[in-house]
C-alpha atoms as a PDB file:
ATOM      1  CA  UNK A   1      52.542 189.873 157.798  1.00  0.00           C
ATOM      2  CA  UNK A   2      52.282 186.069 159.006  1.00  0.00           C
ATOM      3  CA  UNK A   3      55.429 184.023 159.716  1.00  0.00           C
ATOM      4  CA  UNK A   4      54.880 181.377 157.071  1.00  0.00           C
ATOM      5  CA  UNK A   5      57.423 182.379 154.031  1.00  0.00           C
ATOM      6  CA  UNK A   6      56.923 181.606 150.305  1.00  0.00           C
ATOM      7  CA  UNK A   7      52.969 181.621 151.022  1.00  0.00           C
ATOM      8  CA  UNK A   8      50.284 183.562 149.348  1.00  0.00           C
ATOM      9  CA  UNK A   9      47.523 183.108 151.488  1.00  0.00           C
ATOM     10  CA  UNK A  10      46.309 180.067 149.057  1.00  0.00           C
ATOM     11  CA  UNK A  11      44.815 176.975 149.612  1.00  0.00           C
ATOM     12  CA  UNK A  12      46.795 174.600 151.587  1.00  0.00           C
ATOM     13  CA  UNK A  13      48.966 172.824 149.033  1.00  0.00           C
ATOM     14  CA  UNK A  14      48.266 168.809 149.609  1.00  0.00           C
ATOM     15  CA  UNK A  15      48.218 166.190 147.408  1.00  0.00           C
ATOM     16  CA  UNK A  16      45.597 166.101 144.259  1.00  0.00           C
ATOM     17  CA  UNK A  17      42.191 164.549 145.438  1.00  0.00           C
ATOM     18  CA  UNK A  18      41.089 161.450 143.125  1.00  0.00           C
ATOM     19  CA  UNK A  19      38.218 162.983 141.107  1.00  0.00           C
ATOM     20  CA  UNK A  20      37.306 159.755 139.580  1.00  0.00           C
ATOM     21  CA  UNK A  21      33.846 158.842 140.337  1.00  0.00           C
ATOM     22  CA  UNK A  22      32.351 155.537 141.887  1.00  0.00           C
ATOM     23  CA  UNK A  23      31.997 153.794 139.068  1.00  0.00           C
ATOM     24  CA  UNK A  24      32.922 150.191 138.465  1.00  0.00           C
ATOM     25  CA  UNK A  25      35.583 150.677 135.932  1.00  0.00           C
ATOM     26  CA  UNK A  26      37.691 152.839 138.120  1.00  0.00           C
ATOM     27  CA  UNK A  27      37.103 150.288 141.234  1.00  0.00           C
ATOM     28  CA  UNK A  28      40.276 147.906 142.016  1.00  0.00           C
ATOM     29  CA  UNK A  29      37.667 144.716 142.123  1.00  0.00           C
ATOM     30  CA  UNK A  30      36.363 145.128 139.002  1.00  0.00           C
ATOM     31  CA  UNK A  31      37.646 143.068 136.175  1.00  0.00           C
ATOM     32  CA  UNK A  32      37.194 144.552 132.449  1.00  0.00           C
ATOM     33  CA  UNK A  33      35.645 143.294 129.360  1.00  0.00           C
ATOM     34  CA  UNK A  34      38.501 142.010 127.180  1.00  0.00           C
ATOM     35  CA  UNK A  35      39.720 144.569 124.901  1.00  0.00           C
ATOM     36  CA  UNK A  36      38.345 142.943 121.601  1.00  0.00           C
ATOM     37  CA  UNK A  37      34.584 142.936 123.194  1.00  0.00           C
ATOM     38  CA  UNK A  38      34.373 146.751 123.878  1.00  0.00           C
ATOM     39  CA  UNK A  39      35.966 147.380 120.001  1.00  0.00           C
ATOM     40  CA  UNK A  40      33.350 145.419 118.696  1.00  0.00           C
ATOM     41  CA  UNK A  41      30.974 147.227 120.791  1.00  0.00           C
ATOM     42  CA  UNK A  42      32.277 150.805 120.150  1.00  0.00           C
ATOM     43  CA  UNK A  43      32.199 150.008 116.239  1.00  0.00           C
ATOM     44  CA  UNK A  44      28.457 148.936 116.686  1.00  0.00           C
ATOM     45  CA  UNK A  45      27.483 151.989 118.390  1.00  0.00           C
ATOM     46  CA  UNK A  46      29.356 154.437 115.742  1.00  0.00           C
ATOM     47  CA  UNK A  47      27.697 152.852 113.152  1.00  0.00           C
ATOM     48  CA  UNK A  48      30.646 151.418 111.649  1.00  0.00           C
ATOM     49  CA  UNK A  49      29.853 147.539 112.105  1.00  0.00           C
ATOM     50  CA  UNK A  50      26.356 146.045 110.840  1.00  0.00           C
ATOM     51  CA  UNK A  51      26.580 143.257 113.609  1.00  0.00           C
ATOM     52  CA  UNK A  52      24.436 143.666 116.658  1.00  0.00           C
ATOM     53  CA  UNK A  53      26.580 143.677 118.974  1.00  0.00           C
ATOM     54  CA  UNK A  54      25.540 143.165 123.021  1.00  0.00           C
ATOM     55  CA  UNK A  55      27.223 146.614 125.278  1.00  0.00           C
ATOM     56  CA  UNK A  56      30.464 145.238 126.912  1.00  0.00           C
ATOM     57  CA  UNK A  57      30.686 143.846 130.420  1.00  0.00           C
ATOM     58  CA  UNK A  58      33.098 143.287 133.099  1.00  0.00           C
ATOM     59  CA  UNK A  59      32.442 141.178 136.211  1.00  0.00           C
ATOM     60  CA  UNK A  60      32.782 141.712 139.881  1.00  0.00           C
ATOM     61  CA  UNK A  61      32.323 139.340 142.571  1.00  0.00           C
ATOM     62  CA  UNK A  62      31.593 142.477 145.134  1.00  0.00           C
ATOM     63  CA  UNK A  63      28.400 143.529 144.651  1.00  0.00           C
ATOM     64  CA  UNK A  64      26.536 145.243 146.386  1.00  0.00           C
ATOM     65  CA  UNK A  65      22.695 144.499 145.068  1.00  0.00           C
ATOM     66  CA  UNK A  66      19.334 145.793 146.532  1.00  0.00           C
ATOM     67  CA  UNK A  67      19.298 146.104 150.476  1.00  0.00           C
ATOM     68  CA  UNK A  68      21.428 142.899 150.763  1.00  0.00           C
ATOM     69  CA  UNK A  69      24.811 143.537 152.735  1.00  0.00           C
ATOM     70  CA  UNK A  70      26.072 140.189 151.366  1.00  0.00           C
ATOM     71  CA  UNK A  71      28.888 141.094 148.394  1.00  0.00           C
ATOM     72  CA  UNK A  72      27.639 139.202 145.044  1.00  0.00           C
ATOM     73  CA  UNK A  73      29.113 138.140 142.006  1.00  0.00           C
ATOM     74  CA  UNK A  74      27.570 139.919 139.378  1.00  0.00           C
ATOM     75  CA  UNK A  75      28.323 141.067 135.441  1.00  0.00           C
ATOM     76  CA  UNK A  76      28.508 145.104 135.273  1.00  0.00           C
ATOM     77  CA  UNK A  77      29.388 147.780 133.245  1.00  0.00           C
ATOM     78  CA  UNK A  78      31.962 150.020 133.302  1.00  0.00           C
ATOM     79  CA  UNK A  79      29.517 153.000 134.314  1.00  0.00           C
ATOM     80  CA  UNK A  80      27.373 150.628 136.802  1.00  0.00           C
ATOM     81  CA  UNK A  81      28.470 151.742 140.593  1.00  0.00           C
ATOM     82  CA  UNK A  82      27.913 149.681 143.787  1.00  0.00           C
ATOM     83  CA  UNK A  83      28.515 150.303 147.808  1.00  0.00           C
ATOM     84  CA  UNK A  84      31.316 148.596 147.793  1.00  0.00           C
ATOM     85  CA  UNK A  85      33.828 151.113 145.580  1.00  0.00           C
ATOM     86  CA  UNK A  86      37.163 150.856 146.468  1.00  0.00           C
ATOM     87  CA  UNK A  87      39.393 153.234 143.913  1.00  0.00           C
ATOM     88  CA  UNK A  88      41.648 151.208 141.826  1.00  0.00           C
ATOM     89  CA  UNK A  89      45.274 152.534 141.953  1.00  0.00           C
ATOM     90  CA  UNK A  90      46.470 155.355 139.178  1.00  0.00           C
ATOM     91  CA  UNK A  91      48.239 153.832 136.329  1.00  0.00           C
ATOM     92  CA  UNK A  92      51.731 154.455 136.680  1.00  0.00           C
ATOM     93  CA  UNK A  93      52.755 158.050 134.312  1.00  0.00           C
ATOM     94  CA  UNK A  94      53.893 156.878 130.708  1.00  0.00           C
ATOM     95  CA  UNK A  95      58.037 157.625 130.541  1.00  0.00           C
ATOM     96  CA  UNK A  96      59.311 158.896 127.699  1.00  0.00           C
ATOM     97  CA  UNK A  97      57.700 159.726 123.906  1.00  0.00           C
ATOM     98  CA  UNK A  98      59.216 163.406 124.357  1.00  0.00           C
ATOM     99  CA  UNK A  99      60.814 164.673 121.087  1.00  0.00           C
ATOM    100  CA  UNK A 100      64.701 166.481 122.027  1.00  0.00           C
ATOM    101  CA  UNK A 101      66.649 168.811 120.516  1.00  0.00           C
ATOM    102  CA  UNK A 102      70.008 168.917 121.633  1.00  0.00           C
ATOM    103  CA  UNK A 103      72.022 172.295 121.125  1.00  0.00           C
ATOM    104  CA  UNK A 104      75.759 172.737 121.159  1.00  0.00           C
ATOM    105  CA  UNK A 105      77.929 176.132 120.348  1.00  0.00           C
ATOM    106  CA  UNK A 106      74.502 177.283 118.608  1.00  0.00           C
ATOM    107  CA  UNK A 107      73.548 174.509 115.955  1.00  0.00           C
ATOM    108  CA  UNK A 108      71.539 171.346 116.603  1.00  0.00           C
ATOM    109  CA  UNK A 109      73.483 168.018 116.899  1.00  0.00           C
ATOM    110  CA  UNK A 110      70.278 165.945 117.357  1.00  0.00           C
ATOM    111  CA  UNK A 111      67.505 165.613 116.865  1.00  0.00           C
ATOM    112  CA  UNK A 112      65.016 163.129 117.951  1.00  0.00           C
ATOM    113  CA  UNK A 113      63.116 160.942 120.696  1.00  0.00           C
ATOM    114  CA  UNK A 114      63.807 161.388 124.515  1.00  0.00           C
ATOM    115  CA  UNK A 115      64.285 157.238 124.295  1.00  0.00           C
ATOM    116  CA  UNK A 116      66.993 157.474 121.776  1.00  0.00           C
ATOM    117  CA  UNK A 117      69.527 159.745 122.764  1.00  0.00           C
ATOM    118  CA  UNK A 118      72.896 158.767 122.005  1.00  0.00           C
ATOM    119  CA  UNK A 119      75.069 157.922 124.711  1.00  0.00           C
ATOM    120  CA  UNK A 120      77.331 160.530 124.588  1.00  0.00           C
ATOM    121  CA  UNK A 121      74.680 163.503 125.125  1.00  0.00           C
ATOM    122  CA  UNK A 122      73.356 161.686 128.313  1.00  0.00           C
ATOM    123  CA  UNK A 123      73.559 163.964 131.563  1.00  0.00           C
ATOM    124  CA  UNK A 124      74.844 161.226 134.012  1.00  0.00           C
ATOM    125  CA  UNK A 125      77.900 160.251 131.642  1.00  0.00           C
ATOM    126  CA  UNK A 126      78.984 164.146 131.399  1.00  0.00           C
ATOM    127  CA  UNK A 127      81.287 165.464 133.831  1.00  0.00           C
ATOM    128  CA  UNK A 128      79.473 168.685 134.880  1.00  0.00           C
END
């Protein structure tokens, strides 16, 4: 029996590693096609739009190119990766958008989204 309580012999228990891969559109210096350009795009490779329309493309001014150790600025795509990766950070976790039920003395008396629960069911103004 080892001295270490509550563990099952698992793997150490450390934060997540980032799985994303070196790629420019998870890198912090990359800057992204605007949002209208890779719609267009996305339409025109489903099929949906008739007009050509050129792949999307984001710019970075940290290249890496060839053999040269000089950083470049360059136009890329989101799946192009360079030397020079540095992992953007995680977007923050979306809050909220949970739907609630809220039981009292064994009926419902609401019903709804987590963002719009009435005042009076809120933990922090209940004196528990």
């Amino acid at each position: 029996m080892t001295g270490r309580l509550g563990h099952n012999g698992g793997p150490a228990l450390e934060e997540p590693t980032d799985t994303r891969s070196g790629r420019c559109k998870h890198c912090r210096h990359w800057k992204a096609p605007s949002d209208e350009e890779q719609r267009a795009y996305e339409w025109f490779h489903l099929g949906l739009s008739r007009r050509r329309v050129r792949r999307a493309t984001g710019a970075c001014d940290r290249v890496l190119i060839g053999n040269n150790p000089r950083p470049a600025f360059s136009a890329t795509s989101g799946e192009f990766g360079c030397g020079n990766f540095e992992a953007a950070p995680l977007p923050p976790m979306p809050k909220g958008g949970g739907y609630v039920t809220i039981w009292q003395g064994g009926r419902i008396v609401w019903e709804g989204h987590e963002e719009a629960i009435p005042a009076r069911f809120l933990q922090e103004d209940l004196d528990l």
